[in-house]
Protein backbone atom coordinates (compact mmCIF):
# COMPACT_ATOMS: atom_id res chain seq x y z
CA UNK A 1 -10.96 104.53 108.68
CA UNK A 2 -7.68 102.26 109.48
CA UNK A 3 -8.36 99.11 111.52
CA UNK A 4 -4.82 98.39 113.86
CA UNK A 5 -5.58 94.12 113.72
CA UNK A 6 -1.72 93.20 113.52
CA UNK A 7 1.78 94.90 112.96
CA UNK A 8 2.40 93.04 110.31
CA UNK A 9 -0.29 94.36 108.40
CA UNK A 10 0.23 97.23 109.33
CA UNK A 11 2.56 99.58 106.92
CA UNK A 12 6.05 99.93 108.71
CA UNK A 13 5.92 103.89 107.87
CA UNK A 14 2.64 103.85 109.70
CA UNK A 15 3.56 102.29 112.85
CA UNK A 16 6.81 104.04 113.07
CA UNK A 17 4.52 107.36 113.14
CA UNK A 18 2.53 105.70 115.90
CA UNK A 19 5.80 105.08 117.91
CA UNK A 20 6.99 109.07 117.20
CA UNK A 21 3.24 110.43 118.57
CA UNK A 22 3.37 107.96 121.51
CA UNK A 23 6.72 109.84 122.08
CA UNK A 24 5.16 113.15 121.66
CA UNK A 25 2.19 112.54 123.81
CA UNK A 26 3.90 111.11 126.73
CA UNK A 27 6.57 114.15 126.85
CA UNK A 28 3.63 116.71 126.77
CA UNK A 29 2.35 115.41 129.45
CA UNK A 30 5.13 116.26 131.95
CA UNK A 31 3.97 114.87 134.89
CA UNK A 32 0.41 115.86 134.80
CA UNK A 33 -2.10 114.27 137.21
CA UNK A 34 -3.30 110.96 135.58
CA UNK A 35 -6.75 112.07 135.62
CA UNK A 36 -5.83 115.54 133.78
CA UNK A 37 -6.50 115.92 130.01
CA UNK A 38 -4.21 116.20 127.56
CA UNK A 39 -3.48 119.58 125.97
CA UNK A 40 -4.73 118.14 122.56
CA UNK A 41 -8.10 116.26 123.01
CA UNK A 42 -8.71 114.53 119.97
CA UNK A 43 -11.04 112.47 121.11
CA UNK A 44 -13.24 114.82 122.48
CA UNK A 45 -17.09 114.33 121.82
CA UNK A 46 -16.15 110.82 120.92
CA UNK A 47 -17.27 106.83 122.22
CA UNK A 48 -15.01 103.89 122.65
CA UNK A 49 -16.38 100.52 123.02
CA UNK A 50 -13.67 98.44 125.16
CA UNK A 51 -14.75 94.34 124.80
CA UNK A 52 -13.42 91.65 127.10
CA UNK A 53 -13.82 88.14 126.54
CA UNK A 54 -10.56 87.71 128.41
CA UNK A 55 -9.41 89.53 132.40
CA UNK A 56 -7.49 92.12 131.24
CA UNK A 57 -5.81 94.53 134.11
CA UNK A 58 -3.32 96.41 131.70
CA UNK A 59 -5.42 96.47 128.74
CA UNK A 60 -8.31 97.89 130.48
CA UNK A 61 -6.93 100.36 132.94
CA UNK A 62 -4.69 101.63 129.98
CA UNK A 63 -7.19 102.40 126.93
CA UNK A 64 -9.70 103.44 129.38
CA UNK A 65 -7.42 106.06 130.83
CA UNK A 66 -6.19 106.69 127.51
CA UNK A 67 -9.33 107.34 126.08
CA UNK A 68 -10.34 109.80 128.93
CA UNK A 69 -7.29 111.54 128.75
CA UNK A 70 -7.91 112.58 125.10
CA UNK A 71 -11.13 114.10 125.96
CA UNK A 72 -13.64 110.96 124.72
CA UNK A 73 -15.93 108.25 127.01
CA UNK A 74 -15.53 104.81 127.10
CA UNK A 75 -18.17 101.74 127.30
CA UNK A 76 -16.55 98.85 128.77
CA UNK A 77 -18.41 95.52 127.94
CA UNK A 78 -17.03 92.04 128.97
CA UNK A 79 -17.76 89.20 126.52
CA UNK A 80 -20.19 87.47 128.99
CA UNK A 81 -22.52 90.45 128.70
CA UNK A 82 -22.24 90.58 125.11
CA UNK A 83 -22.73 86.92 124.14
CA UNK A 84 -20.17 86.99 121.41
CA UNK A 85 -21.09 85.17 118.77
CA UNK A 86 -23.70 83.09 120.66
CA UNK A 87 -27.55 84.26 119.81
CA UNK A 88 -26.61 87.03 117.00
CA UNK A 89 -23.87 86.52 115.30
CA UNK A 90 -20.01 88.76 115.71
CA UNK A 91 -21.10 90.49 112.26
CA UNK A 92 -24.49 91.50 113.19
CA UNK A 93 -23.06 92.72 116.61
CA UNK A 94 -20.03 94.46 114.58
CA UNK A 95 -22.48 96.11 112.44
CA UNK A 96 -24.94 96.85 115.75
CA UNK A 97 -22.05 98.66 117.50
CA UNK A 98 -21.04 100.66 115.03
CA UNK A 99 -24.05 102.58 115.20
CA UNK A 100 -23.28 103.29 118.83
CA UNK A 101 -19.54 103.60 118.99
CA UNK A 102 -16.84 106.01 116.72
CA UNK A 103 -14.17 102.95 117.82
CA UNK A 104 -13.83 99.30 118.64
CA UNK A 105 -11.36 97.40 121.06
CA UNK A 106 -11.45 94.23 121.18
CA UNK A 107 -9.35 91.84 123.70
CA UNK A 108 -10.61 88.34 122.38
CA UNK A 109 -10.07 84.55 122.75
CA UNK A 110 -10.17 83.62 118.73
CA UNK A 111 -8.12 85.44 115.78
CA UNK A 112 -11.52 84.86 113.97
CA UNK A 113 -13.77 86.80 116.25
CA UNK A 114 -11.29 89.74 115.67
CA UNK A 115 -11.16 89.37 111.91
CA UNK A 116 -14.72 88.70 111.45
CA UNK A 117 -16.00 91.81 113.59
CA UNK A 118 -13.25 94.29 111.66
CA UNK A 119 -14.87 93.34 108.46
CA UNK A 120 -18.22 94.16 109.58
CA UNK A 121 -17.63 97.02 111.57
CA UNK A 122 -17.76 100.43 109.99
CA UNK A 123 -15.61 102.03 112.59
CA UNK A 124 -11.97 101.53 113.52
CA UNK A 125 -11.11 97.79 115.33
CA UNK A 126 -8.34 97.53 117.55
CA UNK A 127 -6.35 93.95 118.38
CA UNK A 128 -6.48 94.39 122.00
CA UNK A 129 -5.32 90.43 121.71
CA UNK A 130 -6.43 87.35 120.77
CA UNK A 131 -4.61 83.87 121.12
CA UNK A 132 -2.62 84.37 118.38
CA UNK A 133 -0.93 88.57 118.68
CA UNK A 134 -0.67 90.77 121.04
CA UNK A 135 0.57 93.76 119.14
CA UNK A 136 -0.14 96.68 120.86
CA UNK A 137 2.31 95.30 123.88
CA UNK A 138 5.21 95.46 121.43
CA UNK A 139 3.88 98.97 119.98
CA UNK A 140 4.51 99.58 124.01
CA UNK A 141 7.98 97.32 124.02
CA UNK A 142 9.09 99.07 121.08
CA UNK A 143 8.27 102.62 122.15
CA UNK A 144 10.35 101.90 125.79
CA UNK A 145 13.44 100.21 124.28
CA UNK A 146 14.00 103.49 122.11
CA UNK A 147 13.11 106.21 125.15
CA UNK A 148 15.53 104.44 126.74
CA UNK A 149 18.19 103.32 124.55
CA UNK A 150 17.72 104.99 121.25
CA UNK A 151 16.51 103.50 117.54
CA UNK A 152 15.82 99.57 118.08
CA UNK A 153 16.56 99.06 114.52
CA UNK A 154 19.37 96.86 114.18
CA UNK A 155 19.19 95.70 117.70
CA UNK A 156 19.96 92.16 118.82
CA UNK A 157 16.50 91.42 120.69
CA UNK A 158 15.97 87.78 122.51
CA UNK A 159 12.87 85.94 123.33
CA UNK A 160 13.11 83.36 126.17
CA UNK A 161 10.65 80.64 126.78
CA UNK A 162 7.25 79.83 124.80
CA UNK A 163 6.70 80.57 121.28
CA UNK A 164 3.15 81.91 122.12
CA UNK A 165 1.17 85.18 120.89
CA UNK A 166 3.14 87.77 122.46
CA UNK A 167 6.48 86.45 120.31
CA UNK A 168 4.45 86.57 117.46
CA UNK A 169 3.79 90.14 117.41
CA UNK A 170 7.83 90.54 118.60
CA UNK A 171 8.36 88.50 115.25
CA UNK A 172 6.27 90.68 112.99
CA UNK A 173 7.47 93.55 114.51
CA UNK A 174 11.65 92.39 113.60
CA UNK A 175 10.61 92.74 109.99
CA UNK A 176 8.50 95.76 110.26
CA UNK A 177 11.28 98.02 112.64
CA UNK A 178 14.16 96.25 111.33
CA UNK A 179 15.67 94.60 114.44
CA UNK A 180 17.38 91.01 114.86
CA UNK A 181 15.26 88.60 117.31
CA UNK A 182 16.42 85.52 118.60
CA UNK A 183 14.35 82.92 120.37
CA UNK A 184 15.65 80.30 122.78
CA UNK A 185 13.28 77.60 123.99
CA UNK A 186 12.14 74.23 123.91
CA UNK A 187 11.71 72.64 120.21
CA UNK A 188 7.86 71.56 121.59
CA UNK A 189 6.78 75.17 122.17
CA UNK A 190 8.15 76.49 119.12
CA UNK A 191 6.58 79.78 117.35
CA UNK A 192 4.51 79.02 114.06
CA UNK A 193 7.02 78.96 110.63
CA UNK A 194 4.46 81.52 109.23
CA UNK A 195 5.97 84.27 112.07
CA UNK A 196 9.31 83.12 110.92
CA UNK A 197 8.83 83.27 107.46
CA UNK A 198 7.75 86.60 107.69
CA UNK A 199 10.38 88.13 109.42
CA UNK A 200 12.42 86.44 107.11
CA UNK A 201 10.59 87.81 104.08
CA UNK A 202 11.45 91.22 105.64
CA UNK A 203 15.19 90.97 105.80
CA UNK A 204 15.65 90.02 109.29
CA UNK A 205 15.30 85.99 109.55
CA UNK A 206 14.78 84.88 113.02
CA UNK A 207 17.45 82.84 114.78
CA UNK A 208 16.40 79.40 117.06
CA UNK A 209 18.89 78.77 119.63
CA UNK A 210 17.83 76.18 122.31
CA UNK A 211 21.28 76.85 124.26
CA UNK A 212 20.13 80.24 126.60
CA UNK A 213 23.38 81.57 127.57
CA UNK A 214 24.63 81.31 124.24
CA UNK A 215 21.99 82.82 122.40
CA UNK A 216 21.76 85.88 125.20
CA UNK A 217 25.25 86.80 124.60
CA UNK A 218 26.21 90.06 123.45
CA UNK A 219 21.40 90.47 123.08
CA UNK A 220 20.58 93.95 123.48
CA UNK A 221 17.12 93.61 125.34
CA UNK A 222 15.88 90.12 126.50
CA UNK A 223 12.34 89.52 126.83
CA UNK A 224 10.02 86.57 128.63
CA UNK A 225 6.64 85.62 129.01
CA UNK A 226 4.44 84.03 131.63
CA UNK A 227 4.67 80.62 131.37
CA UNK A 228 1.26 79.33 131.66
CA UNK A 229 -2.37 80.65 130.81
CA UNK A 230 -4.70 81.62 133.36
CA UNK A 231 -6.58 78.84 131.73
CA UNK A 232 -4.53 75.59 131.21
CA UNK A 233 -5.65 72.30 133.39
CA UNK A 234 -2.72 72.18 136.13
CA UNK A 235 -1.19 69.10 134.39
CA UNK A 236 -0.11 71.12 131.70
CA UNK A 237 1.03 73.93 133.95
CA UNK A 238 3.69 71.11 135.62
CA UNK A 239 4.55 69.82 131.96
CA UNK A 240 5.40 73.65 131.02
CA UNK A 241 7.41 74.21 133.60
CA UNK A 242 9.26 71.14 133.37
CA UNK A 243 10.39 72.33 129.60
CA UNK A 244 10.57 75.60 130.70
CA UNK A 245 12.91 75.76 133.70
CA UNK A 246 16.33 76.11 131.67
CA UNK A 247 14.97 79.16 130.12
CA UNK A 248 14.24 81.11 132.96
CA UNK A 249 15.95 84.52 133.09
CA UNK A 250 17.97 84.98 135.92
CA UNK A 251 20.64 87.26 137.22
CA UNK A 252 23.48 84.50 135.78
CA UNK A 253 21.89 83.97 131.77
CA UNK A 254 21.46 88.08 132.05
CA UNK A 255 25.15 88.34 132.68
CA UNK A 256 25.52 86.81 128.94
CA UNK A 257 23.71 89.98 127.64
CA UNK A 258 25.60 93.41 127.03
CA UNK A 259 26.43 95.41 130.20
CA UNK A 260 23.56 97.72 129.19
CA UNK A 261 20.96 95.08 128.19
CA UNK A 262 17.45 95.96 129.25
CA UNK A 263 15.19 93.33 130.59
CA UNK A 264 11.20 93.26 129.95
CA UNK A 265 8.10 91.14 130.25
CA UNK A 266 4.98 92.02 129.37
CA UNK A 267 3.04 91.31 133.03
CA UNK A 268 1.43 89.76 134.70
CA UNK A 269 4.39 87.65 136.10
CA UNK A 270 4.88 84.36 138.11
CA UNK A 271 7.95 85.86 139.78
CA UNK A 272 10.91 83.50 140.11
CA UNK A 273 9.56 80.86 137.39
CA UNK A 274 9.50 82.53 134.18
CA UNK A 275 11.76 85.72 135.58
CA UNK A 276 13.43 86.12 138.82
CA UNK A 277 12.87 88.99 141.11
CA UNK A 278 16.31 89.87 141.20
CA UNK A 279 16.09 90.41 137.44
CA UNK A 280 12.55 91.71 137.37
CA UNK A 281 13.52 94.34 140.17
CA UNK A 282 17.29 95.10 139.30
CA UNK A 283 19.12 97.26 137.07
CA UNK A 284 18.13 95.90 133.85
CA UNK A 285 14.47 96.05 133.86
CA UNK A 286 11.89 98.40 132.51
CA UNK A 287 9.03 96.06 132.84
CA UNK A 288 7.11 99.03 134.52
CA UNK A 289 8.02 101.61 131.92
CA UNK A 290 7.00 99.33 129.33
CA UNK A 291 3.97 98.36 130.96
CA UNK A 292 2.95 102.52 131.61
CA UNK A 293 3.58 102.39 127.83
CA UNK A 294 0.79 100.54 126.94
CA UNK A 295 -1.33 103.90 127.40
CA UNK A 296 1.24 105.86 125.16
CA UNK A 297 1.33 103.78 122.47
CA UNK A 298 -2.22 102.77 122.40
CA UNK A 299 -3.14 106.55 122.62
CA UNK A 300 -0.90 107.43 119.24
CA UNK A 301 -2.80 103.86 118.19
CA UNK A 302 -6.18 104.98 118.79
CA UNK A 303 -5.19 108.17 116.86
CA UNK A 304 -3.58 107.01 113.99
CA UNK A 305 -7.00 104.64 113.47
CA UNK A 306 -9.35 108.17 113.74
CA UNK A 307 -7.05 110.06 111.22
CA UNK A 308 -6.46 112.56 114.18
């Protein structure tokens, strides 16, 4: 039993073999109706419980399918129906479900509530997110920057805009596949030194640049974020954007990028604040590849976690 909580604790030989099945997987399914099993059905007499304390569209729609599509059934619970934590505790609940369920995903508000129901569960947890990682979107980022462009390993990779959970999983996963990441924003919205430091620790030290165009030159994918949080107070939604603004991508900091620079963000978007639609919608974007990836990669994920 392998829990998938973070890529950085996760062995790089492990996740690389995740990124090689997704690869697999997707090919074999050569344009299959969505609703059609896979040839291989791994999954096949088997229950997935998918939690959500957080809206998820992505997350949802993709495990769920993902699940199906390997032959097993899903239970989809949203954290308001559970009680997470309030009434019985996230252990007792951990150790509840796991009499139920052959696998856990989780898409959570606090790092803890993820850590604390992994080490109580005796089945498989999966990071769906928390506030802190996202890291099966970059299991997903990393899987489309190599179908399209080959090995990202040694790839000049830059984040633009908030330091926030999504970069933090980008900065694990520069140490763990070996690729140089950049990040160009405001000082305030900095990513945590511990992300740094790990990258670092890795071989591949992470580069702060608060000029845009010049730390976008010659970057072989740029990536942004949504700006705000479907829950911060609208004062701090104005404040964002106010530090933001100079670090939105646009067709004229993309031009400082290699001719053949791929463009992604992980969805949902605020289209023309964080990204315009020009970029989101022109020649250098994947972001819908990558975001059909999340089923892919969360598929070889799912496996990889089962020993199948």
């Amino acid at each position: 039993m392998k829990h998938f909580l973070d890529i950085h604790t996760t062995p790089a030989a492990d996740l690389r073999g995740m990124i090689d099945t997704a690869h697999r997987m997707k090919a074999a399914r050569n344009g299959r109706p969505r609703g059609t099993p896979d040839d291989e059905t791994p999954l096949q007499g088997r229950m997935v419980a998918l939690i959500f304390e957080k809206p998820s569209t992505r997350t949802r729609v993709s495990f769920d399918v993902g699940v199906r599509q390997m032959g097993g059934e899903t239970m989809v619970l949203s954290g308001k129906e559970m009680q997470l934590g309030h009434g019985e505790t996230i252990a007792d609940t951990a150790r509840v479900l796991s009499r139920y369920v052959d696998l856990i995903m989780i898409r959570t508000f606090e790092e803890a509530t993820l850590q604390e129901m992994a080490e109580h569960a005796t089945v498989p947890v999966i990071n769906g997110l928390t506030n802190r990682t996202h890291p099966c979107q970059i299991m997903a980022d990393v899987m489309t920057y190599e179908e399209h462009r080959g090995p990202i390993a040694g790839k000049k990779v830059v984040w633009c805009g908030d330091g926030n959970n999504v970069f933090a999983s980008f900065a694990h996963a520069a140490g763990q596949f070996g690729f140089d990441l950049s990040f160009t924003g405001p000082e305030t919205l900095d990513p945590e030194r511990v992300w740094l430091d790990f990258a670092a620790s890795k071989g591949h030290p992470i580069t702060i640049d608060r000029d845009p165009a010049r730390a976008v030159a010659g970057a072989d994918l740029v990536v942004t974020d949504t700006w705000v949080s479907m829950h911060d107070p609208e004062s701090a939604k104005e404040r964002r954007h106010n530090q933001l603004r100079p670090y939105q991508v646009n067709e004229a900091l993309m031009a400082h990028a290699k001719p053949d620079a791929l463009f992604m963000h992980c969805l949902p978007a605020h289209r023309n604040d964080e990204a315009t639609s020009a970029v989101m919608d022109g020649p250098h974007s994947v972001i819908f590849d990558e975001a059909e990836n999340r089923l892919h990669a969360q598929k070889a994920v799912m496996r990889w976690c089962l020993g199948l």
